[in-house]
Protein backbone atom coordinates (compact mmCIF):
# COMPACT_ATOMS: atom_id res chain seq x y z
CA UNK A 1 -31.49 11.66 -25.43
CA UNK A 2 -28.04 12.00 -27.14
CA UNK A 3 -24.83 10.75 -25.27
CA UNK A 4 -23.18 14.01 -23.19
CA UNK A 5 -20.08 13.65 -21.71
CA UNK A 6 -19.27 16.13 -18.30
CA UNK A 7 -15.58 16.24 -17.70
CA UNK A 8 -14.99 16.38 -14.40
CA UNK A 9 -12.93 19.44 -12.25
CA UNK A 10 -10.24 17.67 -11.91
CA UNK A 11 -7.11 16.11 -14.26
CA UNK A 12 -9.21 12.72 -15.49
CA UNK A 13 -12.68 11.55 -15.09
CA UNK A 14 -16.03 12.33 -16.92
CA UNK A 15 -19.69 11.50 -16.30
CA UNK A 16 -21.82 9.95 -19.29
CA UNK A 17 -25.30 10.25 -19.55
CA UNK A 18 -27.81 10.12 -22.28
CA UNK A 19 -26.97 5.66 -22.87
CA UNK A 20 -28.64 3.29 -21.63
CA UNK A 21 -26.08 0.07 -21.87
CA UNK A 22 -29.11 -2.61 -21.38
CA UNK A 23 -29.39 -1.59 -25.24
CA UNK A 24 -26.27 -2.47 -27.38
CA UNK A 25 -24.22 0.15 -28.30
CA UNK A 26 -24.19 0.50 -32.17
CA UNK A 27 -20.25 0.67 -33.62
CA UNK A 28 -20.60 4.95 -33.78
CA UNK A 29 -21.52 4.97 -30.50
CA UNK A 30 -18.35 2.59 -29.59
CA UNK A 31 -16.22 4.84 -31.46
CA UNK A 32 -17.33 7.49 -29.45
CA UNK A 33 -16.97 6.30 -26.06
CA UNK A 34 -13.63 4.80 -26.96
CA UNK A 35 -12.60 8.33 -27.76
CA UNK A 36 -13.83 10.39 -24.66
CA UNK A 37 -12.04 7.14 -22.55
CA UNK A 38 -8.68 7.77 -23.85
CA UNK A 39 -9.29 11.03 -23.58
CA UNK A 40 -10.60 11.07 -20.12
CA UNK A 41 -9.03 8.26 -18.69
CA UNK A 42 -11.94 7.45 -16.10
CA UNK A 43 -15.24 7.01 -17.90
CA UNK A 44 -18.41 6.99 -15.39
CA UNK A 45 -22.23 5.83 -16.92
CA UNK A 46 -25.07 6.86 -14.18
CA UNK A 47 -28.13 5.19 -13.61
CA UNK A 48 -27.71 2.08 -15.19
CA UNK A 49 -29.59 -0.85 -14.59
CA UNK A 50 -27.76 -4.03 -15.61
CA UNK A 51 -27.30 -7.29 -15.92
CA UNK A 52 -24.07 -9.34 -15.29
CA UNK A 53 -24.73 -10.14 -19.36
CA UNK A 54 -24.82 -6.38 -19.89
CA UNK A 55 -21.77 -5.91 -17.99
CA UNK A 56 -19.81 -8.42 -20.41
CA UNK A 57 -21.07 -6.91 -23.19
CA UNK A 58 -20.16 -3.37 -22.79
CA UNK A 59 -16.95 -4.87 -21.48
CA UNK A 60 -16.42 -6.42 -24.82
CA UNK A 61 -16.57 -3.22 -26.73
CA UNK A 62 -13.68 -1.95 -24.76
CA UNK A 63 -11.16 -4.86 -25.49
CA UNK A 64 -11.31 -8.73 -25.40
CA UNK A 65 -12.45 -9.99 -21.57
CA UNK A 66 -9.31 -11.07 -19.31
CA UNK A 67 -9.40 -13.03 -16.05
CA UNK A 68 -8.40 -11.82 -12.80
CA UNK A 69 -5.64 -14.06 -11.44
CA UNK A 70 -6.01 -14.22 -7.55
CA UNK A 71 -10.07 -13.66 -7.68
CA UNK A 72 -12.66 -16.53 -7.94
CA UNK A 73 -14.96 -15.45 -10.47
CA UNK A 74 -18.72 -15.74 -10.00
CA UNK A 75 -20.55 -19.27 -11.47
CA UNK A 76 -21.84 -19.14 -15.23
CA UNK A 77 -19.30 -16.25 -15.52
CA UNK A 78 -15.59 -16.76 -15.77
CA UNK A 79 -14.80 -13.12 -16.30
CA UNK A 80 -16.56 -11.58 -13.65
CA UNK A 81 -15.70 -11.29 -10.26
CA UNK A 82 -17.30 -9.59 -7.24
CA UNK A 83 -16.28 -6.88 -4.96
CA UNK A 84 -17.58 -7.70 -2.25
CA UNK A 85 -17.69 -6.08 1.60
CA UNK A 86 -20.75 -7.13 4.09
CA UNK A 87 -22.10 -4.84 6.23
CA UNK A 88 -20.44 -6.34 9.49
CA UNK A 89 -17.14 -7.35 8.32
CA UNK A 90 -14.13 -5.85 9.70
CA UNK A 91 -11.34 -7.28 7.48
CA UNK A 92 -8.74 -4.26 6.17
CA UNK A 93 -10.34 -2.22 3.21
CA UNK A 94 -9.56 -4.07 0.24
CA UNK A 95 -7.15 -2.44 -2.94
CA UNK A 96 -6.47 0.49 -0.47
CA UNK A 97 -3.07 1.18 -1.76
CA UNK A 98 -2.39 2.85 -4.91
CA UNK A 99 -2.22 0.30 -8.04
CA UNK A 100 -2.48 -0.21 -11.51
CA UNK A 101 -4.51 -3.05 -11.88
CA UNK A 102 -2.47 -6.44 -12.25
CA UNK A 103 0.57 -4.78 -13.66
CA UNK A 104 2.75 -7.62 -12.30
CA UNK A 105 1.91 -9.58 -15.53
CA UNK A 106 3.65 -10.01 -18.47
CA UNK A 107 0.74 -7.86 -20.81
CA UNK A 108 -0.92 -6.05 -17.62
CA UNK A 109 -4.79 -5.21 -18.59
CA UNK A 110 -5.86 -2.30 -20.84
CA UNK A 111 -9.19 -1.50 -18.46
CA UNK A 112 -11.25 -2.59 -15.59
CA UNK A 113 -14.98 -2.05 -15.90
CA UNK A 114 -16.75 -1.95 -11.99
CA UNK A 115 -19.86 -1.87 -11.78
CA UNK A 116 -22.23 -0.89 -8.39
CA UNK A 117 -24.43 -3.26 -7.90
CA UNK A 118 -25.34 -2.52 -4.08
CA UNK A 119 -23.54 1.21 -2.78
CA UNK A 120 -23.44 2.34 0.68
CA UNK A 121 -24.94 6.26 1.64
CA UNK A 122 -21.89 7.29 2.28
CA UNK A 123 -17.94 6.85 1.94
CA UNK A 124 -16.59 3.98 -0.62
CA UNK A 125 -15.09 6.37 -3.08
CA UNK A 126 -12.37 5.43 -5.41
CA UNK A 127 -9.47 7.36 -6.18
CA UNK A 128 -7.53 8.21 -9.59
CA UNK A 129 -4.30 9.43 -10.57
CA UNK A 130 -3.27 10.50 -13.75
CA UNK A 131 -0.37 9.44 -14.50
CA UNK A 132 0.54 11.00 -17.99
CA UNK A 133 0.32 14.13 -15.60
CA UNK A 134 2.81 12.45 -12.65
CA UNK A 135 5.35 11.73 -15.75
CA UNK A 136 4.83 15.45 -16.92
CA UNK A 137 5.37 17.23 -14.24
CA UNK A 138 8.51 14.90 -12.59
CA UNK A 139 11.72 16.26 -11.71
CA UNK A 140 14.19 16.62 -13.92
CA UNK A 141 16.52 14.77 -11.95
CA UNK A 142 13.98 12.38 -10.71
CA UNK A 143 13.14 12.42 -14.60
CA UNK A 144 16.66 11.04 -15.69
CA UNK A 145 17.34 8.50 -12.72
CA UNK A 146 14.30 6.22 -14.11
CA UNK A 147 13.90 6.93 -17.67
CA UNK A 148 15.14 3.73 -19.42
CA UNK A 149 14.71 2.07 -16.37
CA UNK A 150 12.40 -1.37 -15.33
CA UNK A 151 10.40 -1.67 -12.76
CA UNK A 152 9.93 -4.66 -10.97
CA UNK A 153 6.54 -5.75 -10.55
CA UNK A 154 5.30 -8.34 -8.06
CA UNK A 155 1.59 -9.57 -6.72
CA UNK A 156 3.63 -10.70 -3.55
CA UNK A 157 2.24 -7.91 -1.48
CA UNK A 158 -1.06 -8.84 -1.71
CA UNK A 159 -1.72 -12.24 -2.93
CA UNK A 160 1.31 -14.28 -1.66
CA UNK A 161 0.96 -16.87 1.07
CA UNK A 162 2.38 -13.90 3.80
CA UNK A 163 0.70 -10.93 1.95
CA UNK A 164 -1.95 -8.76 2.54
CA UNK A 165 -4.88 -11.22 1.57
CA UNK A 166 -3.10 -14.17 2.49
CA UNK A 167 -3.18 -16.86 5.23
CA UNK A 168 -3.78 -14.69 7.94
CA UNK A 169 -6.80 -12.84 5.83
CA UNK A 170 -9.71 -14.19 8.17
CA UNK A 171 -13.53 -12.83 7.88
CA UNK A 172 -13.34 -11.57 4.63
CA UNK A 173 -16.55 -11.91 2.29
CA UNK A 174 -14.49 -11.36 -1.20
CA UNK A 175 -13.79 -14.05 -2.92
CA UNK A 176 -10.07 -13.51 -2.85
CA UNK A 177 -7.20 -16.97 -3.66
CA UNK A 178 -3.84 -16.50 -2.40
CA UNK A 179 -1.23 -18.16 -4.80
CA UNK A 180 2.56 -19.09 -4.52
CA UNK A 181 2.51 -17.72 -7.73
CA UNK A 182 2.43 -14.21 -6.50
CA UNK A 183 6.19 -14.51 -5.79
CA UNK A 184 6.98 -14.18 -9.54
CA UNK A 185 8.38 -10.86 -10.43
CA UNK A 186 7.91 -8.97 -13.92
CA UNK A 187 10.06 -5.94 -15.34
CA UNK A 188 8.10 -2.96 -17.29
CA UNK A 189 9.54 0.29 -18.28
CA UNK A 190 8.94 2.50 -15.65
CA UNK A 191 8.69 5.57 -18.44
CA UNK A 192 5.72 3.66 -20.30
CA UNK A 193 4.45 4.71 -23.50
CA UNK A 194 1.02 4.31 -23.79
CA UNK A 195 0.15 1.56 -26.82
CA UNK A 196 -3.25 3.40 -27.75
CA UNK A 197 -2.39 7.39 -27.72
CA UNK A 198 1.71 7.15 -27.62
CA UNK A 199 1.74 9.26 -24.66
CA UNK A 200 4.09 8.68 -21.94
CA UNK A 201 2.81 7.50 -18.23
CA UNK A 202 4.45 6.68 -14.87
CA UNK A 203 4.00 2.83 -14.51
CA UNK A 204 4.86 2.26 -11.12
CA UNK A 205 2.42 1.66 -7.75
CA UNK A 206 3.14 1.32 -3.97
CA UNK A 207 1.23 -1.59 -4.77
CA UNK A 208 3.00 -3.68 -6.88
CA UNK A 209 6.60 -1.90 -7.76
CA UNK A 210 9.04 -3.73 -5.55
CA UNK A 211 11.82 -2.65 -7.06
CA UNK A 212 13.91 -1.19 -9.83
CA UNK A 213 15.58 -3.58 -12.17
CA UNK A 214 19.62 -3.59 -12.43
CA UNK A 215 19.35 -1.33 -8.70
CA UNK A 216 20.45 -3.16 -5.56
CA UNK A 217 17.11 -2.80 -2.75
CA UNK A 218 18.58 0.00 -1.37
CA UNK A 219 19.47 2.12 -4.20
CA UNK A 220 16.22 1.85 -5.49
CA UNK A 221 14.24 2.09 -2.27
CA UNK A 222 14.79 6.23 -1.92
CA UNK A 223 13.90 6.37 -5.55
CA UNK A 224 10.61 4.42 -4.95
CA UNK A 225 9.50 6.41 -1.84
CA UNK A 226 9.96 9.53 -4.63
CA UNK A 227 7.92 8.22 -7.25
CA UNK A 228 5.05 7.02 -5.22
CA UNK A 229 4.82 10.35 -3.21
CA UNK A 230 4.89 12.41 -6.41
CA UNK A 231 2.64 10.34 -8.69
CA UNK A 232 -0.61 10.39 -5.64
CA UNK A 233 -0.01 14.27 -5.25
CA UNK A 234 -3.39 15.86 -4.77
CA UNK A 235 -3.17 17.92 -8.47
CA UNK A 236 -3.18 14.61 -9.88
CA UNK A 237 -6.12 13.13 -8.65
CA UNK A 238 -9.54 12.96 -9.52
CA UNK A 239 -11.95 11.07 -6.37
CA UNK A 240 -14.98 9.68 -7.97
CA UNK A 241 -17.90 9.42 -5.82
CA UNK A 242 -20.32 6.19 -6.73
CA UNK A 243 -24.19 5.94 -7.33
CA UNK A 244 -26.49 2.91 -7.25
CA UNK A 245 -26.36 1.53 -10.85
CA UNK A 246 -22.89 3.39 -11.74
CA UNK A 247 -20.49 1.60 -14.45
CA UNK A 248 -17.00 2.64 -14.41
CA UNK A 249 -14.40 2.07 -16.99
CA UNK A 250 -10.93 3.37 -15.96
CA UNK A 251 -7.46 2.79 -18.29
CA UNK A 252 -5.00 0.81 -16.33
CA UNK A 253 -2.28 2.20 -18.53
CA UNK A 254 -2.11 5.39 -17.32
CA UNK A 255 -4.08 6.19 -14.16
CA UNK A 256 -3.34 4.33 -11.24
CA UNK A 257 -6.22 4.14 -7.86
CA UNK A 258 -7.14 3.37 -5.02
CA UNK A 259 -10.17 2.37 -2.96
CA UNK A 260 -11.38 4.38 0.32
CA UNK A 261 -13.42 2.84 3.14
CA UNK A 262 -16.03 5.08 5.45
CA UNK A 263 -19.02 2.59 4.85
CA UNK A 264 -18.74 0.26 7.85
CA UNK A 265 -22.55 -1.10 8.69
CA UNK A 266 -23.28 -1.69 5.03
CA UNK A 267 -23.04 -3.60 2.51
CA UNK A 268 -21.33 -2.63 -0.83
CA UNK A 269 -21.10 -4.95 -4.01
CA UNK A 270 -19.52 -4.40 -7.44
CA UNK A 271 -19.38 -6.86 -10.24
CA UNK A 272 -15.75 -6.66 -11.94
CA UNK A 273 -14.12 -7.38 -15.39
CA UNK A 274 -10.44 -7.20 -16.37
CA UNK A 275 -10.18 -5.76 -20.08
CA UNK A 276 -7.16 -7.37 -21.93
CA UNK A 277 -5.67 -5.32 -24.93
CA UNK A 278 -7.10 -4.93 -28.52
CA UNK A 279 -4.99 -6.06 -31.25
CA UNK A 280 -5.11 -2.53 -33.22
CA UNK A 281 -3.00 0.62 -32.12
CA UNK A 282 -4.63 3.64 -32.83
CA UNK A 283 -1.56 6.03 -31.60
């Protein structure tokens, strides 16, 4: 059966079918998906049945494997690392708020790939914003306020001694490590051109965004509260719905998402990798 690619109703997001990605892909077939990713943003392979080995290696046709900074990574495996909720925990959904994955660092990650290892009946869905489309349709005036601006990006929210998944994160099954380091701050253009396709994307979260550089706290707060309201406006996202045996590749660079909860009483489990970026530039 040949590859086919369903876009989905909605501004990113496609299904593949057709692969099987036990096999390895041969460099056409690379091309290919590379193609329909940038294009699509959020990339979604169905009934898959992998290995963690199978994982890496379809990871590794995306872009060299990164490390996830604040996540203990499984044994045998250093670039994989679980996402993990048991059936009876009742620890705060984890990665609820809106984020581009570790943007806080000084070359924030080209892709994550997730995939479902164990997924509940119902609820756990993950949702995507495109964010070419937030930077598109911005106010003008909203527009000229941030464009040549820096944001100021932080992990201190989350993975700080006081933050969300910090000292006082009891009962959780996720293999999650707080760090002092979280406190370190990091500027990126908050207009950000996309290395790969030269298009430009909103590069901010509610997540990680803690402020605007060369703006006092309260100058830029108003502005904030703007940006994340527009850029998670229901025209711009796409809510992808998980299978058993579903692998998910998503562009960090220009969708930011978010996780939803609705699965208490079960168990869920995804196995994780952080894509760093390729040396080449296609756009």
């Amino acid at each position: 059966m040949a590859m086919q690619v369903l876009p989905q109703d909605a501004p990113c997001g496609a299904l593949v079918l057709g692969l099987d990605l036990k096999q390895a892909l041969t460099d056409a077939q690379v091309a290919e998906i590379r193609r329909h990713w940038l294009e699509h943003k959020v990339l979604a392979f169905t009934d898959q049945d992998l290995a963690i080995e199978d994982i890496e290696r379809f990871a590794s046709t995306i872009g060299p494997l990164g490390s996830d900074p604040y996540f203990t990574a499984i044994p045998g495996h250093p670039h994989v690392a679980q996402v993990r909720r048991d059936a009876n925990e009742r620890t705060p959904i984890f990665a609820e708020s809106w984020h581009s994955d570790w943007s806080f660092l000084a070359q924030p990650p080209a892709a994550t790939v997730l995939y479902g290892n164990v997924i509940p009946p119902v609820g756990g869905d993950t949702l995507f914003a495109d964010q070419y489309a937030a930077w598109d349709a911005l106010p003008a005036e909203l527009k000229s306020l941030v464009d040549g601006r820096q944001g100021v990006h932080s992990a201190r929210r989350g993975y700080s001694r006081q933050g969300a998944y910090g000292e006082k994160d009891k009962g959780r099954s996720m293999a999650i490590r707080y760090s002092d380091s979280a406190m370190a701050t990091q500027l990126h253009p908050i207009a950000r051109k996309h290395p790969e396709t030269g298009r430009t994307a909103l590069f901010v979260s509610v997540g990680y965004t803690i402020g605007i550089d060369g703006m006092s706290d309260e100058e830029a707060a108003p502005i904030l509260r703007a940006l994340f309201e527009h850029q998670a406006r229901p025209e711009f996202v796409y809510r992808h719905r998980w299978s058993q045996g579903m692998l998910v590749v998503w562009d960090n660079r220009c969708v930011n998402h978010a996780a939803t909860g609705g699965y208490d009483g079960y168990d869920r489990l995804l196995h994780r990798i952080t894509v760093e970026e390729r040396g080449d530039r296609v756009g």
